[in-house]
Protein backbone atom coordinates (compact mmCIF):
# COMPACT_ATOMS: atom_id res chain seq x y z
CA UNK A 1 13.87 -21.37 21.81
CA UNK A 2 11.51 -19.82 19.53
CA UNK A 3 11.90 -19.59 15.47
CA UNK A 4 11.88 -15.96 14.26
CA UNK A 5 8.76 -15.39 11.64
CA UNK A 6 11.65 -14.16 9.54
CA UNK A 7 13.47 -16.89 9.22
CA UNK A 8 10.52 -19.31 8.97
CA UNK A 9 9.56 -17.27 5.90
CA UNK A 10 12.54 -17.26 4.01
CA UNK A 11 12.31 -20.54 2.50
CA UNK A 12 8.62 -20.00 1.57
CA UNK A 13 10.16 -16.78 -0.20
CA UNK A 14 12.48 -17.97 -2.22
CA UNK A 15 10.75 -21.05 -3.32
CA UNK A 16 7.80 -18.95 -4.51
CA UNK A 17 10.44 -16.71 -6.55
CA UNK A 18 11.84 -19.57 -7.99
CA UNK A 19 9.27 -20.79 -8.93
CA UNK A 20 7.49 -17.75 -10.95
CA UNK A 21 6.96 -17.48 -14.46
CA UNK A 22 8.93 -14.44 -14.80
CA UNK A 23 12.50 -15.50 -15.01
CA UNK A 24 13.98 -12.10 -13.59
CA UNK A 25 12.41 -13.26 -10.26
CA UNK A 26 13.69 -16.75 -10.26
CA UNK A 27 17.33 -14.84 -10.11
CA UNK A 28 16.21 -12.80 -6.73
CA UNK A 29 17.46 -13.49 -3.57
CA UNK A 30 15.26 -13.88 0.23
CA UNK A 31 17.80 -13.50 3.03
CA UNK A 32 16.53 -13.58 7.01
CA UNK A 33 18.66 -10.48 8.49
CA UNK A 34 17.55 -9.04 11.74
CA UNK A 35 14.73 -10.80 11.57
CA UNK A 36 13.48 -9.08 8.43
CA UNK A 37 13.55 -10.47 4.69
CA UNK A 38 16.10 -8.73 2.53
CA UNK A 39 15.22 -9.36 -1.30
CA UNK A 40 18.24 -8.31 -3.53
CA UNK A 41 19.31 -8.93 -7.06
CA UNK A 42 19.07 -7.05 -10.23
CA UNK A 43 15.79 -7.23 -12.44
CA UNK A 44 14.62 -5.68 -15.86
CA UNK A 45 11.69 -3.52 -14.85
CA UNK A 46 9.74 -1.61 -12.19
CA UNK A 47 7.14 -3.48 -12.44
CA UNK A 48 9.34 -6.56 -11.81
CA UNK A 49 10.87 -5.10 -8.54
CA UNK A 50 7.42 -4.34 -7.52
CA UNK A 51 6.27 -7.94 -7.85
CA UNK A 52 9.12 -9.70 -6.49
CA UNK A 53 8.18 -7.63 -2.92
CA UNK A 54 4.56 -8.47 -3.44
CA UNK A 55 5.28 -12.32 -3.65
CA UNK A 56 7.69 -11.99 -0.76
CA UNK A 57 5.29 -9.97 0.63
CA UNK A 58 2.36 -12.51 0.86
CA UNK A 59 4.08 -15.44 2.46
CA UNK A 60 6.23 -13.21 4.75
CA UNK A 61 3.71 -13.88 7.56
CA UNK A 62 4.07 -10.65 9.26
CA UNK A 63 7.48 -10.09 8.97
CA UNK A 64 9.32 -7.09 7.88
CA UNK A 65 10.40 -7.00 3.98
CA UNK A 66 13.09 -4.75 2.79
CA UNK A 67 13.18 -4.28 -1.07
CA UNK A 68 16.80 -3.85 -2.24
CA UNK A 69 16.70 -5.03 -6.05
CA UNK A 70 18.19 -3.03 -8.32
CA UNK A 71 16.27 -2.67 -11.90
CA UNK A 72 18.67 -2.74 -14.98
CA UNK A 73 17.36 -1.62 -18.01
C-alpha cells in the first residue's frame, strides 16, 4: 500500500509553518484532503497568505496545494 505524496507532506508543512518567524504563519493549518494540502486559517496580510502557500509550496513534493486562508486586516 503506497503513501500518498500528500499526506507524506503534511507534516513537513506544518512543521515548517510552525516554525517561521512570522507568527501569523505559525497559526496556519496543513491538512492532507484528497490527496492535496489544504492550508487554512486567518492571517494579517496578503503578503502573509502568499508566503504561507510558498512555504507549503516548497516541501509539498509535487502535490497539489489549495490556499484557503483568509487575511484579516
Amino acid at each position: 500500500m503506497s503513501v500518498s505524496i500528500a499526506k507524506e507532506a503534511q507534516p513537513r508543512a506544518q512543521c515548517a509553518l510552525k516554525q517561521s518567524p512570522i507568527l501569523d504563519l505559525r497559526h496556519v493549518q496543513v491538512e492532507n484532503v484528497d490527496d492535496a494540502l489544504f492550508i487554512s486559517g486567518s492571517v494579517s496580510s496578503f503578503y502573509h497568505k502568499q508566503l504561507a502557500q510558498e512555504i507549503v509550496r516548497a516541501v509539498a513534493n509535487g502535490a497539489s496545494v489549495v490556499n484557503s486562508i483568509s487575511v484579516e486586516s
